[in-house]
N, C-alpha and C. Protein backbone atom coordinates (compact mmCIF):
# COMPACT_ATOMS: atom_id res chain seq x y z
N UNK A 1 -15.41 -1.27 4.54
CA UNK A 1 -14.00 -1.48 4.83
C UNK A 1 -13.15 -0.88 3.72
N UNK A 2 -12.07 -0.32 4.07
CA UNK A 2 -11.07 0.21 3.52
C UNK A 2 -10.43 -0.55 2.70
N UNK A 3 -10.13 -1.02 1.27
CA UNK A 3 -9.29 -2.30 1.13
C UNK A 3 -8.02 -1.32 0.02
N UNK A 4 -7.15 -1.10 0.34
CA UNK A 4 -5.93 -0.90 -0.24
C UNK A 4 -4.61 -1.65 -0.45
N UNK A 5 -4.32 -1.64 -1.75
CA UNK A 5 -3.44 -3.20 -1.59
C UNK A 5 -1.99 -2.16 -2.05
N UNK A 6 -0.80 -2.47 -0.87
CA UNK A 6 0.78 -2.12 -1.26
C UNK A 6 1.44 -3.32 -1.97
N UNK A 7 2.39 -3.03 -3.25
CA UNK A 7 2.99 -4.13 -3.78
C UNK A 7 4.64 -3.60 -3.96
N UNK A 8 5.39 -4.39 -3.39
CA UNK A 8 7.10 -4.16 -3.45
C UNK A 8 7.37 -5.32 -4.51
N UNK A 9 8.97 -5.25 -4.54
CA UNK A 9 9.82 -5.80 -4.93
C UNK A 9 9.79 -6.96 -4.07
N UNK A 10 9.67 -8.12 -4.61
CA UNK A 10 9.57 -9.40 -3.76
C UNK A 10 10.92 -9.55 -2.47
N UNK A 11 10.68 -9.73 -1.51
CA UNK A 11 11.57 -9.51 -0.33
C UNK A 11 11.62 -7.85 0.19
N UNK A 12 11.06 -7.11 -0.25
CA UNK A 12 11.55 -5.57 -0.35
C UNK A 12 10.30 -4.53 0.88
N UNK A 13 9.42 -5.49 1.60
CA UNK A 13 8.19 -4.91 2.30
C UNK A 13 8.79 -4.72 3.79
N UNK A 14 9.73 -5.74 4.01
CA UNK A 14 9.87 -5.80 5.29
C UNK A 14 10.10 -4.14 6.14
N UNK A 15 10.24 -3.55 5.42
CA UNK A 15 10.35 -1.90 6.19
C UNK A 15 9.54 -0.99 5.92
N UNK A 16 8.59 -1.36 5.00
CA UNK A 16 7.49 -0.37 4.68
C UNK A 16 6.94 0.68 5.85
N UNK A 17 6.54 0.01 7.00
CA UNK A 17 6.02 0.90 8.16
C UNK A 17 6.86 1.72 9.08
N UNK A 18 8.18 1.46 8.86
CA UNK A 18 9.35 1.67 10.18
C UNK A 18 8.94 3.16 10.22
N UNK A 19 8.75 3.79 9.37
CA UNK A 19 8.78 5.78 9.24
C UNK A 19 7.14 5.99 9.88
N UNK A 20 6.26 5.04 9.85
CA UNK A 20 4.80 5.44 10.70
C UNK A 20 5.17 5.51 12.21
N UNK A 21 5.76 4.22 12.31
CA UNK A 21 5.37 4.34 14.15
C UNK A 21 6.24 3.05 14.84
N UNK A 22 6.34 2.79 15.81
CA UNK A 22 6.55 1.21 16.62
C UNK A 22 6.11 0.32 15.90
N UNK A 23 7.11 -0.48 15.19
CA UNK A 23 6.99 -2.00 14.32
C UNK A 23 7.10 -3.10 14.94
N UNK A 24 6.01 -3.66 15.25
CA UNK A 24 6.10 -4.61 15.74
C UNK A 24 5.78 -6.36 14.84
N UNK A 25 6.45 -7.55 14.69
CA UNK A 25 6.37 -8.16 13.90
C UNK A 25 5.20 -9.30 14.66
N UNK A 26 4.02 -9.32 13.89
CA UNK A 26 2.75 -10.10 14.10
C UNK A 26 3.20 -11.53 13.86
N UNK A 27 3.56 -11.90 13.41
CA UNK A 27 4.12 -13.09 12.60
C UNK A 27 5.04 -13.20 11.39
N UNK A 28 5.78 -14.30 10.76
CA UNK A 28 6.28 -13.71 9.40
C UNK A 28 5.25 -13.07 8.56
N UNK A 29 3.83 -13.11 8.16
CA UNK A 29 3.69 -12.44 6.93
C UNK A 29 2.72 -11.20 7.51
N UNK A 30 3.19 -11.13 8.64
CA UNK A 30 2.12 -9.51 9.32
C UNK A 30 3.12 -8.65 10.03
N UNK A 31 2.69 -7.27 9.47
CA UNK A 31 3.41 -6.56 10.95
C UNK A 31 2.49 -5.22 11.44
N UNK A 32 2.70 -4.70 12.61
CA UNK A 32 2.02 -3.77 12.43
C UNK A 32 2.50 -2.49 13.43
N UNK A 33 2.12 -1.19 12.57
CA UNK A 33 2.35 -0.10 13.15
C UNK A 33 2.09 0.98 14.34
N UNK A 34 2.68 1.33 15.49
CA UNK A 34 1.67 2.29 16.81
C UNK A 34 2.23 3.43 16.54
N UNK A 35 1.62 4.44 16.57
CA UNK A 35 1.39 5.79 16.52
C UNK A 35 0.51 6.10 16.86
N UNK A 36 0.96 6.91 18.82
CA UNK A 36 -0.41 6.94 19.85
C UNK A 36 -1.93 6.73 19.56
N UNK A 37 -1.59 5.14 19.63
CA UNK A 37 -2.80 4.79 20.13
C UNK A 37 -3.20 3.95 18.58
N UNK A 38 -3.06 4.38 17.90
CA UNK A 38 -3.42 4.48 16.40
C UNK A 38 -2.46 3.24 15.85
N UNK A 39 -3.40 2.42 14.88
CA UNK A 39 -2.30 1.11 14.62
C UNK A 39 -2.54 1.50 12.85
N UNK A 40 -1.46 0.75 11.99
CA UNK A 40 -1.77 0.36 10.79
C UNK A 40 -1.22 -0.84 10.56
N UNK A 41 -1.56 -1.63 10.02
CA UNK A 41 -1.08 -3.31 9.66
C UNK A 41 -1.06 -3.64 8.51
N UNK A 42 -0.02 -4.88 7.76
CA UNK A 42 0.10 -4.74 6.04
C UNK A 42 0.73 -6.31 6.27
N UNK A 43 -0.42 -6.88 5.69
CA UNK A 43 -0.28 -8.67 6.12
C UNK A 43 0.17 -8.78 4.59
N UNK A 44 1.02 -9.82 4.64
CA UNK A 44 1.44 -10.02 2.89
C UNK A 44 0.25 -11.13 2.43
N UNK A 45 0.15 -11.34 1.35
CA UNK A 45 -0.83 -12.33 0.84
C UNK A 45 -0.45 -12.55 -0.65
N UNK A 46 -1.26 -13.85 -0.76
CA UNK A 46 -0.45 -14.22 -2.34
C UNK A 46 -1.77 -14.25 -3.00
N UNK A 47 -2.60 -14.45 -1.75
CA UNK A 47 -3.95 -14.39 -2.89
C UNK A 47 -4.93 -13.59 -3.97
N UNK A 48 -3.85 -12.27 -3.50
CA UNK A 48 -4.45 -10.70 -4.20
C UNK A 48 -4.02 -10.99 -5.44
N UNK A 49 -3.05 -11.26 -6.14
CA UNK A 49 -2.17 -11.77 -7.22
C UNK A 49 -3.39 -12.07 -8.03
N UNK A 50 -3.78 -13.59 -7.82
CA UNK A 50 -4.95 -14.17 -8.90
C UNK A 50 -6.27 -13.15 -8.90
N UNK A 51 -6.58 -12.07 -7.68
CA UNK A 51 -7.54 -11.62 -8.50
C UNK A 51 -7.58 -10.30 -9.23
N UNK A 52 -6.31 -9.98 -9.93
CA UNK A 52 -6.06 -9.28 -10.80
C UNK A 52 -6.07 -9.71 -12.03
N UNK A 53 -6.86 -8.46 -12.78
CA UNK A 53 -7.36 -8.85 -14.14
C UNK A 53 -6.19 -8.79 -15.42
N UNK A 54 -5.77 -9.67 -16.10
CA UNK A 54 -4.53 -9.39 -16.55
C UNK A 54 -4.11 -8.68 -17.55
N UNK A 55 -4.70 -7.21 -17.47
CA UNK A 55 -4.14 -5.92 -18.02
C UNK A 55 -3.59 -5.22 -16.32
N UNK A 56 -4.40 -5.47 -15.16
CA UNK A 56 -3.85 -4.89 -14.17
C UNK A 56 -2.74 -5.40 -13.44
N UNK A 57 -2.52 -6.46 -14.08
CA UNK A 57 -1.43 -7.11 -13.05
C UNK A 57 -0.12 -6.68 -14.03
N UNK A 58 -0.52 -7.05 -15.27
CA UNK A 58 0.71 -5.53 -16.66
C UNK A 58 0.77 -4.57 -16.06
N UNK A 59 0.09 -3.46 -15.32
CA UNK A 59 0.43 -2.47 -15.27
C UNK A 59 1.14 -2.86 -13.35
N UNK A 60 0.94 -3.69 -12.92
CA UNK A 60 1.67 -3.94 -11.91
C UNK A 60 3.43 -4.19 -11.87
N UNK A 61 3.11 -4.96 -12.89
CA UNK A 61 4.83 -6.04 -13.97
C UNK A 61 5.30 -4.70 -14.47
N UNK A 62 4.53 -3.48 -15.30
CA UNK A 62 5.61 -2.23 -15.37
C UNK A 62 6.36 -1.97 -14.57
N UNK A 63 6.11 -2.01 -13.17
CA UNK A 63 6.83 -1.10 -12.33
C UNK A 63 7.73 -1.75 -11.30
N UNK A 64 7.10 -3.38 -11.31
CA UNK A 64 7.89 -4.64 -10.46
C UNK A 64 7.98 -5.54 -11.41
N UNK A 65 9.36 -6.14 -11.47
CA UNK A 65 9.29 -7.62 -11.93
C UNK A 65 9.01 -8.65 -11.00
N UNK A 66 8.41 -8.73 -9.76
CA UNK A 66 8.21 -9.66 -8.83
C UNK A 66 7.78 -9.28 -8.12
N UNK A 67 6.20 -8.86 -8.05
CA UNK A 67 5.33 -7.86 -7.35
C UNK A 67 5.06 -8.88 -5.68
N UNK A 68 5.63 -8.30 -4.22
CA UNK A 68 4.45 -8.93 -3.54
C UNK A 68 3.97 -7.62 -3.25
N UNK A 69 2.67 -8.72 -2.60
CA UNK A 69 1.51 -8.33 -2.33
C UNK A 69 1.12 -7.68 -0.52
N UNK A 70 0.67 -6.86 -0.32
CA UNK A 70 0.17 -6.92 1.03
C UNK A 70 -0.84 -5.82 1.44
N UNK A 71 -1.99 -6.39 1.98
CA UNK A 71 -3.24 -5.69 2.34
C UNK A 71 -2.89 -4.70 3.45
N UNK A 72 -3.63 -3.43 3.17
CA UNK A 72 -3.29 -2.24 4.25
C UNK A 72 -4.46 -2.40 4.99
N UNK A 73 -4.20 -2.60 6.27
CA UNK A 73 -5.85 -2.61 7.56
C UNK A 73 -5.29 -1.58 8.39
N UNK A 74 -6.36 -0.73 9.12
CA UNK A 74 -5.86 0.71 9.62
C UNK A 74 -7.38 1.20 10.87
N UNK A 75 -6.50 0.94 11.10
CA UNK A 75 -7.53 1.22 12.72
C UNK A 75 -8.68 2.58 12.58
N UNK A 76 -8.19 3.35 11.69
CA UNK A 76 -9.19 4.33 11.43
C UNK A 76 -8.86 4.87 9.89
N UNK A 77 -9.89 5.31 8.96
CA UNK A 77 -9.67 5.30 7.76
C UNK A 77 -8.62 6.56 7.41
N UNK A 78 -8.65 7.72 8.25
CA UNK A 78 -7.66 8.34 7.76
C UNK A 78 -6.05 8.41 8.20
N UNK A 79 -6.21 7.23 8.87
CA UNK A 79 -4.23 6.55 8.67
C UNK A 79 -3.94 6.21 7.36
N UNK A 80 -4.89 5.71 6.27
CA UNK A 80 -4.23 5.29 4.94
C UNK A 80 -3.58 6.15 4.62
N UNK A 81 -3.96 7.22 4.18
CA UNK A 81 -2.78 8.31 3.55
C UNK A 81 -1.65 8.69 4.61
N UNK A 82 -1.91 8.98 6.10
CA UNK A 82 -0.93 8.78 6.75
C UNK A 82 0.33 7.51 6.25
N UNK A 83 -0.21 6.51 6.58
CA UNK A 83 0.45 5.39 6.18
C UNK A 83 1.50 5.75 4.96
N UNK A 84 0.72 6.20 4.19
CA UNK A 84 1.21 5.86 1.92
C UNK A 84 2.26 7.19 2.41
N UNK A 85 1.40 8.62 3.38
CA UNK A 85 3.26 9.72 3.19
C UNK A 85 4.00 9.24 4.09
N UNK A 86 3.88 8.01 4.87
CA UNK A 86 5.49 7.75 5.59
C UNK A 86 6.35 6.56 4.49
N UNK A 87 5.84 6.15 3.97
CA UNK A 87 6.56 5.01 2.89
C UNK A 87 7.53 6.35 2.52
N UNK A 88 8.92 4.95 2.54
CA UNK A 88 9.89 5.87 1.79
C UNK A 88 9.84 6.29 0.28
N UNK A 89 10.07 7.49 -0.36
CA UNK A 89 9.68 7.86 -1.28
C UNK A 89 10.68 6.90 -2.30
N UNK A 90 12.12 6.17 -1.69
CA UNK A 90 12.97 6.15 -2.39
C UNK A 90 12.75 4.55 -2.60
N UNK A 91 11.43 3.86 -1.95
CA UNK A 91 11.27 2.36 -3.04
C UNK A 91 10.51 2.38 -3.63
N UNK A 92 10.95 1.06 -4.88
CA UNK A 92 9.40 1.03 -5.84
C UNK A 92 8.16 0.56 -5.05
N UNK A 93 7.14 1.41 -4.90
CA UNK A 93 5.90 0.61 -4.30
C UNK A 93 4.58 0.98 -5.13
N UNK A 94 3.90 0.14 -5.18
CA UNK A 94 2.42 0.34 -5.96
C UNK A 94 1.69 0.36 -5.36
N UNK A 95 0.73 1.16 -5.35
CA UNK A 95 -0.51 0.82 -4.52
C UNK A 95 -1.70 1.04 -5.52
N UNK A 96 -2.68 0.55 -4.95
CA UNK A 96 -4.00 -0.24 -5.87
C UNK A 96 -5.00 0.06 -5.14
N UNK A 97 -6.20 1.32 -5.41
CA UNK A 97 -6.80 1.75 -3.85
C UNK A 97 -8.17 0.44 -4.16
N UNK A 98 -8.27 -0.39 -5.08
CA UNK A 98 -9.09 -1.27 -5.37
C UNK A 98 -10.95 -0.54 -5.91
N UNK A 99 -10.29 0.32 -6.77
CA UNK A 99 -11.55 1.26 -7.24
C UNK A 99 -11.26 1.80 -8.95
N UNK A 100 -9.48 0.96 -9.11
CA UNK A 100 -9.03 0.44 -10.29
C UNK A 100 -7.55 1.87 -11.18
N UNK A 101 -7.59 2.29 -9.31
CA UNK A 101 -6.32 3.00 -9.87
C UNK A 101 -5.10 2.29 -9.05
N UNK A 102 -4.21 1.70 -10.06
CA UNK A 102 -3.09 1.34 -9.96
C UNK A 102 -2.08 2.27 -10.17
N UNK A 103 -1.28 2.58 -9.49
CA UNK A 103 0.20 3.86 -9.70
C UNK A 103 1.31 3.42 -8.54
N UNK A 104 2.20 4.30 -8.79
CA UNK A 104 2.92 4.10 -7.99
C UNK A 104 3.05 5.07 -6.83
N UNK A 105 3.64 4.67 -5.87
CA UNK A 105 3.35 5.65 -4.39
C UNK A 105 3.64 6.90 -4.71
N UNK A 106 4.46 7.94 -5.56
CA UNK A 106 4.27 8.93 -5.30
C UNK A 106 3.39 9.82 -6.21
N UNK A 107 2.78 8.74 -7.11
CA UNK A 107 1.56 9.59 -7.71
C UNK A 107 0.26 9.82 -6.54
N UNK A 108 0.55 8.63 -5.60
CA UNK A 108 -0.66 8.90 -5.15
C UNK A 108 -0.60 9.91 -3.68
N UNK A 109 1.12 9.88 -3.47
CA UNK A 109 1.07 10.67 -2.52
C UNK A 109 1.13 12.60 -2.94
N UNK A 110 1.32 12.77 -4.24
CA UNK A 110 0.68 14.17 -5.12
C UNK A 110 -0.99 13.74 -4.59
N UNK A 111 -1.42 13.30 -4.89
CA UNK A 111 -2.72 13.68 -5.01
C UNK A 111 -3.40 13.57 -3.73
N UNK A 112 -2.52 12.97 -2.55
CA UNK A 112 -3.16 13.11 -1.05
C UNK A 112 -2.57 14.47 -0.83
N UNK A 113 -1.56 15.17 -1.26
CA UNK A 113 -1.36 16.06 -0.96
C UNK A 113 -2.11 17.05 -1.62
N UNK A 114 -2.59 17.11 -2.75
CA UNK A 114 -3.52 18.19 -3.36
C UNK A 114 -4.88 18.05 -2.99
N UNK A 115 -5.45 16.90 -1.86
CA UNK A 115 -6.02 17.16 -1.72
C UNK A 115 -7.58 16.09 -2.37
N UNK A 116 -7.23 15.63 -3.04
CA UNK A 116 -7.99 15.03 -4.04
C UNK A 116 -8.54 13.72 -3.35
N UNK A 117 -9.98 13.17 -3.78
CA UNK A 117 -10.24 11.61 -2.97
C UNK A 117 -9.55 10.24 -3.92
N UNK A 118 -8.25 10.99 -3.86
CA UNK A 118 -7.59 9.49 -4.55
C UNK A 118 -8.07 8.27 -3.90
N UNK A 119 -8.33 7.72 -3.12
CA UNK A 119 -8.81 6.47 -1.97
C UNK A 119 -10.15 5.90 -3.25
N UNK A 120 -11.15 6.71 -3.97
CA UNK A 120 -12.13 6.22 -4.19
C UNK A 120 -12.22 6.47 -5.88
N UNK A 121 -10.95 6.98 -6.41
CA UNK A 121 -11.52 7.37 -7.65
C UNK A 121 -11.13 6.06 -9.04
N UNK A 122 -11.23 5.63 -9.75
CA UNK A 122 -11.01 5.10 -10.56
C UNK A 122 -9.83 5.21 -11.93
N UNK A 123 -8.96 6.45 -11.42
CA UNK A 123 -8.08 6.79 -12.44
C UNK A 123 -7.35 7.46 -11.51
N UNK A 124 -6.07 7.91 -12.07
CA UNK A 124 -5.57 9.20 -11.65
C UNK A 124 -6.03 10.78 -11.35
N UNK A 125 -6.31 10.85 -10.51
CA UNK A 125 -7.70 12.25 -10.28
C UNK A 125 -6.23 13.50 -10.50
């Protein structure tokens, strides 16, 4: 399984997907995206929080003072980077591909664009 975690500005997620596809709201802390045929979903959770090690959750607090949290699930693995180039370039968002690179979305959307297996690497490739 794919596990990629997006983190906003607390209150600040609710539009993350609108630029993928048809938003449809799952419940308050789910929503999820259609683009024929093709879904992506980003459930918020509080429980990702505690299992960050606390130099990673610092480098989370750099970039948010009030990080939430929400898990990316994706009907097929190569919607993730789909997903990360429709986020607007113009909020703070972090993403964490859980392989211990933490950055912010448009470092990682350079490196989906060059090409690189940002998804699996452990640093900034």
């Amino acid at each position: 399984m794919i596990a990629v975690v997006v983190a906003t500005e607390a209150g600040c997620g609710h539009d993350l997907l609108e630029r993928f596809g048809t938003v449809r709201r799952d419940d308050p802390t789910r929503m999820t995206a259609e683009q024929e045929g093709r879904w992506v979903m980003l459930a918020q959770t509080d429980t990702v929080a505690g299992a960050y090690e606390p130099e990673d959750m610092e480098r989370m607090r750099e970039r948010l003072d009030e990080p939430e949290f929400f898990v990316l699930q994706v009907s097929e693995p190569s919607l993730v980077a789909d997903c990360l180039r429709s986020i607007s370039s113009n909020k703070t968002v972090v993403v964490d591909n859980d392989h211990g690179w933490i950055d912010d979305l448009n470092a990682y959307k350079q490196a989906i664009d060059r090409g690189e297996d940002w998804l699996h690497c452990a640093n900034r490739p």
